[in-house]
PDB file of N, CA and C in Angstrom:
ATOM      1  N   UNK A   1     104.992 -75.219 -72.329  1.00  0.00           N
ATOM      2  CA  UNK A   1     104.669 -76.634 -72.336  1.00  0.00           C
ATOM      3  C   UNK A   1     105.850 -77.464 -71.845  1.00  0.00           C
ATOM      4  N   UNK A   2     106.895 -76.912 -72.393  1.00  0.00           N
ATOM      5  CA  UNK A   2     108.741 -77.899 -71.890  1.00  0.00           C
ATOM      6  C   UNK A   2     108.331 -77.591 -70.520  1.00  0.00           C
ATOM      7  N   UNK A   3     108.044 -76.927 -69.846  1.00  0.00           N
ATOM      8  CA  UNK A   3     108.191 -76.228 -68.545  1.00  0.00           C
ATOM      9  C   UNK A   3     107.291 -77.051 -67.630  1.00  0.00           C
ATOM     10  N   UNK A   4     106.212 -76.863 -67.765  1.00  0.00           N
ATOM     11  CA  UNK A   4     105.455 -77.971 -67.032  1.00  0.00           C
ATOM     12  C   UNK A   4     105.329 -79.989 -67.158  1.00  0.00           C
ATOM     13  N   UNK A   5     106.605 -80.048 -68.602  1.00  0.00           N
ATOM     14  CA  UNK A   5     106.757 -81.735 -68.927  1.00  0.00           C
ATOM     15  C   UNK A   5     108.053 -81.607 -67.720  1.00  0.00           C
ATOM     16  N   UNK A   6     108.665 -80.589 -67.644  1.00  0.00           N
ATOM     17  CA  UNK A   6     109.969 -80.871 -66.725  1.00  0.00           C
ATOM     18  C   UNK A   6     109.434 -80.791 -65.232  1.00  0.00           C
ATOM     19  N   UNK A   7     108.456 -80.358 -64.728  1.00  0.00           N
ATOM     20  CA  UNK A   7     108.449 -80.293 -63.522  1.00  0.00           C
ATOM     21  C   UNK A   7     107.603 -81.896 -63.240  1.00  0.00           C
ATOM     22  N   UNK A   8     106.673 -82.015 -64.350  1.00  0.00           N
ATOM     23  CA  UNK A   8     106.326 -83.256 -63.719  1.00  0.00           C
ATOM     24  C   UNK A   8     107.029 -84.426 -63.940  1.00  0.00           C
ATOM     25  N   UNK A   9     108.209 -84.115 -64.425  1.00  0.00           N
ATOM     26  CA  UNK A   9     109.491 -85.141 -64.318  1.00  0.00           C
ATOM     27  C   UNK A   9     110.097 -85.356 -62.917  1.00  0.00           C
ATOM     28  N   UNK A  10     110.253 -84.280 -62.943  1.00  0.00           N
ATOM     29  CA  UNK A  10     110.787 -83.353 -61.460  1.00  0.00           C
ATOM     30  C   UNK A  10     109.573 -84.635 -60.160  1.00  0.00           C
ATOM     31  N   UNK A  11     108.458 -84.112 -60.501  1.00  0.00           N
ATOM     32  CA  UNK A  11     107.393 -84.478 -59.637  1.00  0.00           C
ATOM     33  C   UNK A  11     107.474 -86.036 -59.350  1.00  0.00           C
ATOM     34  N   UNK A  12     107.590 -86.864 -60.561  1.00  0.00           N
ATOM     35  CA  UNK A  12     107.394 -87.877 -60.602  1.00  0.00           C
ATOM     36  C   UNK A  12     109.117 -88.485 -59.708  1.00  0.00           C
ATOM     37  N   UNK A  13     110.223 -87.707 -60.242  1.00  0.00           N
ATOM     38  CA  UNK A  13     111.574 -88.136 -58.963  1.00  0.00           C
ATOM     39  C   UNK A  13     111.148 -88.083 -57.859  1.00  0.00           C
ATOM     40  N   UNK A  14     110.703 -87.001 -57.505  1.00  0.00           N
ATOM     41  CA  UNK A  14     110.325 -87.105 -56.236  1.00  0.00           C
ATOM     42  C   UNK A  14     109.303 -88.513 -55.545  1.00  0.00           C
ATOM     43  N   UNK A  15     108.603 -88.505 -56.052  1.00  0.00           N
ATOM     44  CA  UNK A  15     107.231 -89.380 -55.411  1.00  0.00           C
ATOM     45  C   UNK A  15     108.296 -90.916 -55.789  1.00  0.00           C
ATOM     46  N   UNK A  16     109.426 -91.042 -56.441  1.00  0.00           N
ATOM     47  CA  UNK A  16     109.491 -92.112 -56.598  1.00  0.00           C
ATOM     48  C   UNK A  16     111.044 -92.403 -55.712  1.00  0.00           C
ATOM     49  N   UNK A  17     111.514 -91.323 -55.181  1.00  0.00           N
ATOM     50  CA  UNK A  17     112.212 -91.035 -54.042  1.00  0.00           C
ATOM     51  C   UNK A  17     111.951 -91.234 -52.331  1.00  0.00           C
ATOM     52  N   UNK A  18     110.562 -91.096 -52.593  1.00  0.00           N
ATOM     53  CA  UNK A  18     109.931 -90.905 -51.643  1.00  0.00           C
ATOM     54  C   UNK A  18     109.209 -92.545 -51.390  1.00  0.00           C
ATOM     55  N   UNK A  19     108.805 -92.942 -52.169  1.00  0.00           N
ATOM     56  CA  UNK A  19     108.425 -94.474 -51.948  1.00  0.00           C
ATOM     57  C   UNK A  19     109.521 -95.375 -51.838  1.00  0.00           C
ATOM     58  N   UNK A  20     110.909 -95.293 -52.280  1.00  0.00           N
ATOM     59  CA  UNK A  20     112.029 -95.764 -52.020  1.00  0.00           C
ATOM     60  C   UNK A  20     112.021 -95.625 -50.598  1.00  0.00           C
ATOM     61  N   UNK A  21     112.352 -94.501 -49.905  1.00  0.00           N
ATOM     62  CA  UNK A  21     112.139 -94.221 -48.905  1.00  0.00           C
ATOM     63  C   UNK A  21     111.248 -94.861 -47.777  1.00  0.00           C
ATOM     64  N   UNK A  22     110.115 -94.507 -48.046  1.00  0.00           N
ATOM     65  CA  UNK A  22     108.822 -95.485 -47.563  1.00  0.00           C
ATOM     66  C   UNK A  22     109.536 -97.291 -47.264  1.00  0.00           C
ATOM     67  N   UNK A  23     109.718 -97.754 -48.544  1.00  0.00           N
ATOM     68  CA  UNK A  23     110.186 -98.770 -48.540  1.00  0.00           C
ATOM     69  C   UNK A  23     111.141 -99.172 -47.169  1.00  0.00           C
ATOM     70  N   UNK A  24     112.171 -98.515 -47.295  1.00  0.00           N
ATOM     71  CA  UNK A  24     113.281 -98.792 -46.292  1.00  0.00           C
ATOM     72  C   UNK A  24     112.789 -98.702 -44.449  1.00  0.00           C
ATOM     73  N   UNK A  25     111.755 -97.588 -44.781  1.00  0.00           N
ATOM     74  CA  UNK A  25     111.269 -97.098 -43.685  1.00  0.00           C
ATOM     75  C   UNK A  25     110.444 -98.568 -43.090  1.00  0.00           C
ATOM     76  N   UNK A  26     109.828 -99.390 -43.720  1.00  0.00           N
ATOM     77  CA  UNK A  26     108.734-100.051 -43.987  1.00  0.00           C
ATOM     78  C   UNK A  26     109.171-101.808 -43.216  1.00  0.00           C
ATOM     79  N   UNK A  27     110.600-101.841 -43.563  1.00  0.00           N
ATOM     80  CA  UNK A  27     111.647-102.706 -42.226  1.00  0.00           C
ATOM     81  C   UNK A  27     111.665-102.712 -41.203  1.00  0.00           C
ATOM     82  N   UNK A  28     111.629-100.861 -40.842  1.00  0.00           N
ATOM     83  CA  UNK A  28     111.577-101.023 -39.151  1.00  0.00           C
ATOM     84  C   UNK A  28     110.521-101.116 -38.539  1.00  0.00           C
ATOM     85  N   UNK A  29     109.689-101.344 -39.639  1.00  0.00           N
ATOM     86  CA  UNK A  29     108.257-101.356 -38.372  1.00  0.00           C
ATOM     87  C   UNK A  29     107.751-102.556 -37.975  1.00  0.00           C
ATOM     88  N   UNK A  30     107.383-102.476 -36.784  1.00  0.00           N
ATOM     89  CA  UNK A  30     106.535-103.547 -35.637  1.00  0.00           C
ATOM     90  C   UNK A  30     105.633-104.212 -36.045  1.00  0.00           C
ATOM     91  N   UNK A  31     105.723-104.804 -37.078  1.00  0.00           N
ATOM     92  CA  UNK A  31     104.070-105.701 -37.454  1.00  0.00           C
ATOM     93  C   UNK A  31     104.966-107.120 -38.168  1.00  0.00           C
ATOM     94  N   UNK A  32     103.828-107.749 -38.677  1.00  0.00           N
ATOM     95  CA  UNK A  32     104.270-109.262 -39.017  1.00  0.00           C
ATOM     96  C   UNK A  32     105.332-109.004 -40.295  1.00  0.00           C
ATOM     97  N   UNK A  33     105.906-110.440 -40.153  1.00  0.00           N
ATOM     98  CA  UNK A  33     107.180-110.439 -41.374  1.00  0.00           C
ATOM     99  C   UNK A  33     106.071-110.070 -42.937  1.00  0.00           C
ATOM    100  N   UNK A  34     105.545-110.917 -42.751  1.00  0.00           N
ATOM    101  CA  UNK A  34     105.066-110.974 -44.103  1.00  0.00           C
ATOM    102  C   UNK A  34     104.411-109.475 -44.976  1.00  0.00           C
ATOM    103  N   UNK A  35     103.488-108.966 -43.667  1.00  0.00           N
ATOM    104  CA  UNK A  35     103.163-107.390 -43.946  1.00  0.00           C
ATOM    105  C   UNK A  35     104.725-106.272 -44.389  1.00  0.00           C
ATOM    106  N   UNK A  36     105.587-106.444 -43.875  1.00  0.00           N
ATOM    107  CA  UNK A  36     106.651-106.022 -44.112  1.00  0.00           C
ATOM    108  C   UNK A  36     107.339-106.139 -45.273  1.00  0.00           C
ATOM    109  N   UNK A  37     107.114-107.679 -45.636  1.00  0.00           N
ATOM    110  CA  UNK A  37     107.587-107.763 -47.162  1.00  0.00           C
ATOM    111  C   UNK A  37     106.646-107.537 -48.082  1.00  0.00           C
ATOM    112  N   UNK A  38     105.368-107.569 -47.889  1.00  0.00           N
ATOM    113  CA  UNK A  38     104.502-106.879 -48.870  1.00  0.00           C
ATOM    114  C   UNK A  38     104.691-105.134 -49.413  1.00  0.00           C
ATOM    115  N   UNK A  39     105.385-104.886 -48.107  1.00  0.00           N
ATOM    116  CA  UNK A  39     105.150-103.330 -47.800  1.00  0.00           C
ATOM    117  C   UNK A  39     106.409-102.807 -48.884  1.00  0.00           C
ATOM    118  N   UNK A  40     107.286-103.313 -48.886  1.00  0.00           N
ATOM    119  CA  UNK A  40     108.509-103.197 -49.135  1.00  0.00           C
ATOM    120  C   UNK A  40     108.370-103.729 -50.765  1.00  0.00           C
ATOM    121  N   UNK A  41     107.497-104.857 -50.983  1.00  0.00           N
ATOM    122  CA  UNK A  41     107.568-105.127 -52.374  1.00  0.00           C
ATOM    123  C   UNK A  41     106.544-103.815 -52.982  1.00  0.00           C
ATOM    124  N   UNK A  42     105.353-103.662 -52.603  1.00  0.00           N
ATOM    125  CA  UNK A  42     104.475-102.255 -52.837  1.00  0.00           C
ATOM    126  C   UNK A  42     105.535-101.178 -52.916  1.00  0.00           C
ATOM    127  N   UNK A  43     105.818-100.774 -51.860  1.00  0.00           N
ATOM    128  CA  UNK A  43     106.872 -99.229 -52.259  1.00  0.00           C
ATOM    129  C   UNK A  43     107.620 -99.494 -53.439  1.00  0.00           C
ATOM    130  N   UNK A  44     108.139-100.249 -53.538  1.00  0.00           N
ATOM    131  CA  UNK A  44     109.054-100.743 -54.938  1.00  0.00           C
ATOM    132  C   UNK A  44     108.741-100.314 -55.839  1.00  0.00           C
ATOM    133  N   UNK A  45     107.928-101.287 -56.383  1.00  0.00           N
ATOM    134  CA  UNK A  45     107.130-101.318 -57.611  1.00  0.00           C
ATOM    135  C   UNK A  45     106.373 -99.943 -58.098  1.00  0.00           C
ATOM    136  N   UNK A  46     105.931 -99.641 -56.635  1.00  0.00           N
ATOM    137  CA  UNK A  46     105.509 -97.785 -57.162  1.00  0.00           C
ATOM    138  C   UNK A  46     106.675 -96.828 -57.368  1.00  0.00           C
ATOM    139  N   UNK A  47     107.902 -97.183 -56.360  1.00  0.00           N
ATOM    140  CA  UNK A  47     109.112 -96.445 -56.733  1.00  0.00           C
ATOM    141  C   UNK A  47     109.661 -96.451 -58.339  1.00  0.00           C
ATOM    142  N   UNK A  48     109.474 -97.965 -58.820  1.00  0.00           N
ATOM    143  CA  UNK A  48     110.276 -97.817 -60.301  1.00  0.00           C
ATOM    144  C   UNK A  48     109.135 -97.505 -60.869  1.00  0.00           C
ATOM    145  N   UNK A  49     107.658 -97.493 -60.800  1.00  0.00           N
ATOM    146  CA  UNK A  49     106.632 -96.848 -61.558  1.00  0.00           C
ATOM    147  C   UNK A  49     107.217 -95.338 -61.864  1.00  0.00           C
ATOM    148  N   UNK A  50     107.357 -94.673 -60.930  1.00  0.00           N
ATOM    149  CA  UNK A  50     107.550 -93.650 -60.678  1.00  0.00           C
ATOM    150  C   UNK A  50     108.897 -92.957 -61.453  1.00  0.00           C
ATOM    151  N   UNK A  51     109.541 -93.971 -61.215  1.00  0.00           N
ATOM    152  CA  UNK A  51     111.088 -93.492 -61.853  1.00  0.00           C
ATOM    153  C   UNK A  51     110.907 -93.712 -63.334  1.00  0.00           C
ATOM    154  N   UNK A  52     110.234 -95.052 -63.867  1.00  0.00           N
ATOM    155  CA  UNK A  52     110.442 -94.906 -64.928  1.00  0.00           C
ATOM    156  C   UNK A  52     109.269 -93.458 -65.649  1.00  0.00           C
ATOM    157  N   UNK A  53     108.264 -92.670 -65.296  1.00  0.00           N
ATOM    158  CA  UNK A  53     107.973 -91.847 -65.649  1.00  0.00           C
ATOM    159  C   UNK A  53     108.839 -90.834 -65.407  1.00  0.00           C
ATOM    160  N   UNK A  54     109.161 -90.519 -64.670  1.00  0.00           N
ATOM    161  CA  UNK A  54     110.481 -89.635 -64.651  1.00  0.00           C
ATOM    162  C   UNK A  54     111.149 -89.449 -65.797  1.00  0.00           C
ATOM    163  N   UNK A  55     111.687 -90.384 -65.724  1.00  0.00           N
ATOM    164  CA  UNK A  55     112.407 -90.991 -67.089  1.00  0.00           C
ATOM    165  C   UNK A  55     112.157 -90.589 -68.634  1.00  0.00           C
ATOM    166  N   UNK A  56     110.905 -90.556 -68.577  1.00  0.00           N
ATOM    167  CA  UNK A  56     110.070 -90.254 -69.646  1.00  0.00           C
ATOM    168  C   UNK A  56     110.132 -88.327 -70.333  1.00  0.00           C
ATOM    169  N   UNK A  57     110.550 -87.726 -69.014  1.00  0.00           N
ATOM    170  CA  UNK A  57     110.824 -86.335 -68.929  1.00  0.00           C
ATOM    171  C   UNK A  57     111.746 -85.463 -68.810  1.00  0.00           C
ATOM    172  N   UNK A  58     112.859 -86.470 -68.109  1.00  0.00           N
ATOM    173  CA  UNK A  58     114.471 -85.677 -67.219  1.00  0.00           C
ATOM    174  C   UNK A  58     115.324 -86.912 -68.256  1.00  0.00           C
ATOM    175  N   UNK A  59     116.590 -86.121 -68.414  1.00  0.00           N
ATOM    176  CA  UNK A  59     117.398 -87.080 -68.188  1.00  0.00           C
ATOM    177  C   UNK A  59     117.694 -88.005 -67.336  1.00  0.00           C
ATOM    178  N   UNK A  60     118.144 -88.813 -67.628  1.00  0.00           N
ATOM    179  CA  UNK A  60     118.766 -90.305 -66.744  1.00  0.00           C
ATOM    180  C   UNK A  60     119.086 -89.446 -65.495  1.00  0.00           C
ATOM    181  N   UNK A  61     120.268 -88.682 -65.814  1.00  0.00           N
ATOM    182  CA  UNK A  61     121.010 -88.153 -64.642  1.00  0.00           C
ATOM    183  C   UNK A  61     120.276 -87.271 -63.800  1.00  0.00           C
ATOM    184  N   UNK A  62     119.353 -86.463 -64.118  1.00  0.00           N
ATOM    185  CA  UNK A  62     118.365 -85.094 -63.695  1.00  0.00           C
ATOM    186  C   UNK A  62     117.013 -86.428 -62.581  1.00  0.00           C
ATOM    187  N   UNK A  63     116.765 -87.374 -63.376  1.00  0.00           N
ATOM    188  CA  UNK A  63     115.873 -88.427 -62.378  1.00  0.00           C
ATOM    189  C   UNK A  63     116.695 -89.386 -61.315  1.00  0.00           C
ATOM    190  N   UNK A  64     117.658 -89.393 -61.507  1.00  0.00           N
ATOM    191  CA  UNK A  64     118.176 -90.526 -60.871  1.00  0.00           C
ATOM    192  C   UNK A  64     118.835 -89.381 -59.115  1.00  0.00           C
ATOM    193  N   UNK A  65     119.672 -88.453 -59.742  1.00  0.00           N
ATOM    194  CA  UNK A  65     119.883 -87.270 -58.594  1.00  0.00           C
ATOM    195  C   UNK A  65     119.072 -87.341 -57.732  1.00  0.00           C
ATOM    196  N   UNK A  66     117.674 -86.811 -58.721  1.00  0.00           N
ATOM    197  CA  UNK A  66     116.948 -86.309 -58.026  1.00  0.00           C
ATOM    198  C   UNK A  66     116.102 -87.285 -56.844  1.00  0.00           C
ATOM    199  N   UNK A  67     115.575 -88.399 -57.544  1.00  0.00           N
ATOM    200  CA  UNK A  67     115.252 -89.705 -56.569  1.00  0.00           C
ATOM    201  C   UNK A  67     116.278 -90.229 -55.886  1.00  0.00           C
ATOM    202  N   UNK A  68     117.200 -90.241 -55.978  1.00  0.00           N
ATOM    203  CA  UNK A  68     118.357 -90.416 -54.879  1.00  0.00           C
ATOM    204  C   UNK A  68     118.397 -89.168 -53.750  1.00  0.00           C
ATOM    205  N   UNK A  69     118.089 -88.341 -54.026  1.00  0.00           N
ATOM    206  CA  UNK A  69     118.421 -86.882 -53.055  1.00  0.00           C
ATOM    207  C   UNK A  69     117.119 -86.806 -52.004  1.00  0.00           C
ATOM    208  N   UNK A  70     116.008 -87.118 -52.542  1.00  0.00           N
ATOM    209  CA  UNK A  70     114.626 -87.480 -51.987  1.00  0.00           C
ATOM    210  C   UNK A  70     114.642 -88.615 -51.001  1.00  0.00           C
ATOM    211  N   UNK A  71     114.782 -89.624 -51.906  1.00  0.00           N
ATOM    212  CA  UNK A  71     115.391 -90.919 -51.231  1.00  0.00           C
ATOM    213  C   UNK A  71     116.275 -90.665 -49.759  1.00  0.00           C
ATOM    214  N   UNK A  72     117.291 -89.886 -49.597  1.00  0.00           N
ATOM    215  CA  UNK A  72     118.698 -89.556 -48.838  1.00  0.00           C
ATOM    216  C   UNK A  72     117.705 -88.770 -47.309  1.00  0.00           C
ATOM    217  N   UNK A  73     116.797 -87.842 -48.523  1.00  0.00           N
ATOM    218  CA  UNK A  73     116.831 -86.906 -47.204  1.00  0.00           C
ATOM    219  C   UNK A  73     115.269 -87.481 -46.486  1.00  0.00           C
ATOM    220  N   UNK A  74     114.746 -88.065 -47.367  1.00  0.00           N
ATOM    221  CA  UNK A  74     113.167 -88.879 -46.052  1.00  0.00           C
ATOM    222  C   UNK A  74     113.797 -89.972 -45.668  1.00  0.00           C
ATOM    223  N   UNK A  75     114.952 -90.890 -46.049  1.00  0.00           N
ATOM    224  CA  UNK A  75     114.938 -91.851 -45.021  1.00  0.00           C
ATOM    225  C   UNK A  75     115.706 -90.871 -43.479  1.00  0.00           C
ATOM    226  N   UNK A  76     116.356 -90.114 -43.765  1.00  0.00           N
ATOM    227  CA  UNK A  76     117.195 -89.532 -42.706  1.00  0.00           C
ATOM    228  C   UNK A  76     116.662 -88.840 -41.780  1.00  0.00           C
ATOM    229  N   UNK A  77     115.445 -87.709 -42.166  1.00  0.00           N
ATOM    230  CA  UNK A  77     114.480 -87.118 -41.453  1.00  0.00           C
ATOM    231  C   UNK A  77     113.414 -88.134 -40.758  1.00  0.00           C
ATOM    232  N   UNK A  78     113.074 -89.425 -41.394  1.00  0.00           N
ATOM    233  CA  UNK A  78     112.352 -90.203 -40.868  1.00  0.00           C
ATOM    234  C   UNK A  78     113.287 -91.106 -39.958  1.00  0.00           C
ATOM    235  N   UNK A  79     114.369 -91.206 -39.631  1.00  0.00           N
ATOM    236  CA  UNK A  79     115.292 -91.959 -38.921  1.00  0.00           C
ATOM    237  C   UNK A  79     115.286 -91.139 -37.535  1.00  0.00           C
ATOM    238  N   UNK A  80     115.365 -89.905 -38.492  1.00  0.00           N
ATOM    239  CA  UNK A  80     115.418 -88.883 -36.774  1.00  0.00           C
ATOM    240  C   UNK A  80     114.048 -88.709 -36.157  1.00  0.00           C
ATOM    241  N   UNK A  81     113.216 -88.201 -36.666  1.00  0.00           N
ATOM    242  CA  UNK A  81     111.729 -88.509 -36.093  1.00  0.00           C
ATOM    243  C   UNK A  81     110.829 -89.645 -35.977  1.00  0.00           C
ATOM    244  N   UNK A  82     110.786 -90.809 -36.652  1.00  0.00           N
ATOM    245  CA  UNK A  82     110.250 -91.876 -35.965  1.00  0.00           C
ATOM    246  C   UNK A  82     110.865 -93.154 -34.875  1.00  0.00           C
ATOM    247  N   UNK A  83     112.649 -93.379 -35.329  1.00  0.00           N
ATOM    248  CA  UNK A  83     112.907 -94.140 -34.748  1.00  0.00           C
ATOM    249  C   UNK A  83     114.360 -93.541 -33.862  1.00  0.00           C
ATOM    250  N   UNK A  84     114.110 -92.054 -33.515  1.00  0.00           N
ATOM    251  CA  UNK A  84     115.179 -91.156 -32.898  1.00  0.00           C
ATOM    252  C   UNK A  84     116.347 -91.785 -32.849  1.00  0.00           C
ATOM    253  N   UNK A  85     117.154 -91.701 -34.512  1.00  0.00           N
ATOM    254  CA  UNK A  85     118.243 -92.176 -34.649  1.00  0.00           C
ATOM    255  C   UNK A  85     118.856 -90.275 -34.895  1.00  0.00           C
ATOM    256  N   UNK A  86     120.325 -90.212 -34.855  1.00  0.00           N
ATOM    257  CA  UNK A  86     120.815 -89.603 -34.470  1.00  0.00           C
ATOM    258  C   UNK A  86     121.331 -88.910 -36.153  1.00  0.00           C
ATOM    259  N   UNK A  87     121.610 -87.960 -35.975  1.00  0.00           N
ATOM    260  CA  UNK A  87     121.902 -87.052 -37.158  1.00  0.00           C
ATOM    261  C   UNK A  87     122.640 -86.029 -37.080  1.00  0.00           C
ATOM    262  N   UNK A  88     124.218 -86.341 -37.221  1.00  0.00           N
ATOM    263  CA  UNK A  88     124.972 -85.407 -37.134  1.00  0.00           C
ATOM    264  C   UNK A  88     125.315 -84.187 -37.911  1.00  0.00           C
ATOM    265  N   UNK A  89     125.933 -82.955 -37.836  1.00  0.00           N
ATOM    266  CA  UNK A  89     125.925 -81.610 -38.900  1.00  0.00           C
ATOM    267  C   UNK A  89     126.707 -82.123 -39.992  1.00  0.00           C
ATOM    268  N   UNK A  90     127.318 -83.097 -39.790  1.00  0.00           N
ATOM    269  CA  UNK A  90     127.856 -83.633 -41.510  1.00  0.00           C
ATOM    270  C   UNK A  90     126.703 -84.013 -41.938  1.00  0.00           C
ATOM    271  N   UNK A  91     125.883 -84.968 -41.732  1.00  0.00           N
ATOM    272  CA  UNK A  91     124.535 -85.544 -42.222  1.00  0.00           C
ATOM    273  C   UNK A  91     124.012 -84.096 -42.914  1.00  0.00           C
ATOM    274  N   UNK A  92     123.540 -83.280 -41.945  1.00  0.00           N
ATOM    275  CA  UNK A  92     122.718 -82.111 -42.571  1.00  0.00           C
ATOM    276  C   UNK A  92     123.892 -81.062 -43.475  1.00  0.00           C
ATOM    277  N   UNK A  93     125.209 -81.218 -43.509  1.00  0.00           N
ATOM    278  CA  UNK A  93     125.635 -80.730 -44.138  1.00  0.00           C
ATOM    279  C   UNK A  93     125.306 -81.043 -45.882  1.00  0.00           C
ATOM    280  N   UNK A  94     125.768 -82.985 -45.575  1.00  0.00           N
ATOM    281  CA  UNK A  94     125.755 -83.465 -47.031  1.00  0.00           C
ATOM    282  C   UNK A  94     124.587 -83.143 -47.657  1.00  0.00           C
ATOM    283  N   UNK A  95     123.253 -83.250 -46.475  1.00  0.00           N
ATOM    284  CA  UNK A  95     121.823 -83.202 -47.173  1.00  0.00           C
ATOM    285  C   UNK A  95     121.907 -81.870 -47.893  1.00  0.00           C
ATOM    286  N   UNK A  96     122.316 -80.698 -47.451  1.00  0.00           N
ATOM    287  CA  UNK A  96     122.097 -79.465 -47.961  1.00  0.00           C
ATOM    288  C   UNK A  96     123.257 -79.278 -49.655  1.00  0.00           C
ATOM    289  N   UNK A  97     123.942 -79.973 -49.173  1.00  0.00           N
ATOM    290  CA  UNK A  97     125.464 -80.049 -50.868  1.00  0.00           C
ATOM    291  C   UNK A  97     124.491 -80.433 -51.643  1.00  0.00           C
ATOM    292  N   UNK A  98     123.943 -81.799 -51.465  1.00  0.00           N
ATOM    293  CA  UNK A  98     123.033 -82.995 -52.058  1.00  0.00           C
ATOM    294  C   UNK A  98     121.878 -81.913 -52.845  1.00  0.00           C
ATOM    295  N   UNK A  99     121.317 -81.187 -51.700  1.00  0.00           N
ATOM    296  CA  UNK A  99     120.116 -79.957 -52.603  1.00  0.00           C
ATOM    297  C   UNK A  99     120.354 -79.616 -52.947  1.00  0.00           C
ATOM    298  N   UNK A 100     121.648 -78.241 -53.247  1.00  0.00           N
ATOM    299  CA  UNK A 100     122.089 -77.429 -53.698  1.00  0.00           C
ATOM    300  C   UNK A 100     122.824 -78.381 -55.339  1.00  0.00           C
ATOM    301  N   UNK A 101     123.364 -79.165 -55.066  1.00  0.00           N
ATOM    302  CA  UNK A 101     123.371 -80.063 -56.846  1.00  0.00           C
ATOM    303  C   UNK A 101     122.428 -80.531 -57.479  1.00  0.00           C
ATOM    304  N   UNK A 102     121.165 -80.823 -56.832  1.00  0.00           N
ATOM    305  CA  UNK A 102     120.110 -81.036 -57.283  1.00  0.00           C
ATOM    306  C   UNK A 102     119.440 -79.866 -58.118  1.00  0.00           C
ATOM    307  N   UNK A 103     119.517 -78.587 -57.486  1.00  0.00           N
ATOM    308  CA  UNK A 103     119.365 -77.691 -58.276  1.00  0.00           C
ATOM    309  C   UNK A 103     120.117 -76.675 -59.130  1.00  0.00           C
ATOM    310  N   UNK A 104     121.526 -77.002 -58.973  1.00  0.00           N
ATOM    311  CA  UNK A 104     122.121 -77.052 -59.977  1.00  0.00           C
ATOM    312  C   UNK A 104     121.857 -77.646 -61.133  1.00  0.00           C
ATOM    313  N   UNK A 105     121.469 -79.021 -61.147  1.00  0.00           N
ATOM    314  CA  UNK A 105     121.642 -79.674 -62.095  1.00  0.00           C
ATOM    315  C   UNK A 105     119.851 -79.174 -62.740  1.00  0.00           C
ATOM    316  N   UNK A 106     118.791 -79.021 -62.394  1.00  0.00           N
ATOM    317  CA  UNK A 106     117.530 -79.377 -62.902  1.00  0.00           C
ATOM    318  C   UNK A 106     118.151 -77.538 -63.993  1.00  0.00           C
ATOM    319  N   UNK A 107     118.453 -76.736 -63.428  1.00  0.00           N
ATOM    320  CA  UNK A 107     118.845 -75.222 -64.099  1.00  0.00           C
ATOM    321  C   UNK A 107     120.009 -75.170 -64.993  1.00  0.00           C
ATOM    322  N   UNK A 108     120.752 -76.778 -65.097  1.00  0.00           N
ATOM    323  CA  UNK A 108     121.804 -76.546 -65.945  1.00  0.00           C
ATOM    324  C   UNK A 108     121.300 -76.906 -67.465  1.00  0.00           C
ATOM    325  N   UNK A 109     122.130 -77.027 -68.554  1.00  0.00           N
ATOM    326  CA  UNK A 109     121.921 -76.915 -69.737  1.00  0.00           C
ATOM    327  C   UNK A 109     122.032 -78.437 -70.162  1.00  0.00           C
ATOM    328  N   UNK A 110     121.501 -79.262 -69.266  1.00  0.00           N
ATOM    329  CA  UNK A 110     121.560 -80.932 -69.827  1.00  0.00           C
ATOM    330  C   UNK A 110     120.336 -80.494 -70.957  1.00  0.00           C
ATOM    331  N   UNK A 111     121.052 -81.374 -71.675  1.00  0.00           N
ATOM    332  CA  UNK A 111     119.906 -81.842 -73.308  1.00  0.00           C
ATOM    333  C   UNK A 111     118.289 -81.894 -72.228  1.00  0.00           C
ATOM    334  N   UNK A 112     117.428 -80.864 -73.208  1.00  0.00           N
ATOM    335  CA  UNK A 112     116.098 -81.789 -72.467  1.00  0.00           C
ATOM    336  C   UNK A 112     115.312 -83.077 -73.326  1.00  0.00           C
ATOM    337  N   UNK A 113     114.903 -83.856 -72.801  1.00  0.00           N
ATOM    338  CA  UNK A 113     114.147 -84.913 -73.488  1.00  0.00           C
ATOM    339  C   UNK A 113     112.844 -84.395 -74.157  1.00  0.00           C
ATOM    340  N   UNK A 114     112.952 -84.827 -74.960  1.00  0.00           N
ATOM    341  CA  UNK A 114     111.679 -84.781 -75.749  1.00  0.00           C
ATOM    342  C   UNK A 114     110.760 -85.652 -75.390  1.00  0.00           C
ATOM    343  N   UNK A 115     109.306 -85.095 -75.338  1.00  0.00           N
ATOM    344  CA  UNK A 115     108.328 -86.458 -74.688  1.00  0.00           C
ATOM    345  C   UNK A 115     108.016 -86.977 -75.942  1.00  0.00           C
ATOM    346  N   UNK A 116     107.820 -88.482 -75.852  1.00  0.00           N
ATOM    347  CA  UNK A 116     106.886 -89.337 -77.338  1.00  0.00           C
ATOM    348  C   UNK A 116     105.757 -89.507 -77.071  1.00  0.00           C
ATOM    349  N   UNK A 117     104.798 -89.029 -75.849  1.00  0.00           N
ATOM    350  CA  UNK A 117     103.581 -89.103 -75.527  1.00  0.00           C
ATOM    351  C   UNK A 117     102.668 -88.181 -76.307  1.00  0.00           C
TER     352      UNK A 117
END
């Protein structure tokens, strides 16, 4: 049961990494101002939806990594494939350190949270 509350902790960093992401992504695009700031206020609001369930499952530090590391590596992959911005082997270096602590940390011995749900 711990096992599947941690992954959908896990799950929920992600998706709320990933709408961060979205968000930023959501600037460069070609349509009216106002659609843009809608777009950007939407990703948000689902991003801290998201985080704060996280929250609910990981430690502070185990959600925040982890939506930061998500966050890091879709705006960067989406920089290089939609708006062919450039990505040097430090970039893909850090991205790969960045994973490799990420899973360090979800396998290390941080306190796990207890759910109150």
């Amino acid at each position: 049961m711990e096992g599947a509350i941690n992954r959908k902790g896990y799950a929920w960093a992600v998706y709320a990494g990933f709408n961060a992401a979205l968000a930023a992504i959501s600037t460069k695009l070609s349509v009216h101002q106002y659609i843009r700031y809608a777009l950007v206020l939407l990703y948000n609001v689902t991003m801290w939806g998201c985080y704060v369930n996280s929250l609910k499952a990981l430690s502070s530090l185990q959600a925040t990594v982890t939506n930061f590391a998500t966050n890091f590596i879709t705006s960067g992959l989406a920089g290089f494939f939609f708006f062919h911005e450039s990505l040097s082997l430090q970039w893909f270096a850090g991205a790969l350190l960045i994973i490799i602590g990420v899973v360090i940390l979800s396998s290390s011995g941080i306190e796990k949270k207890v759910s109150t749900d």
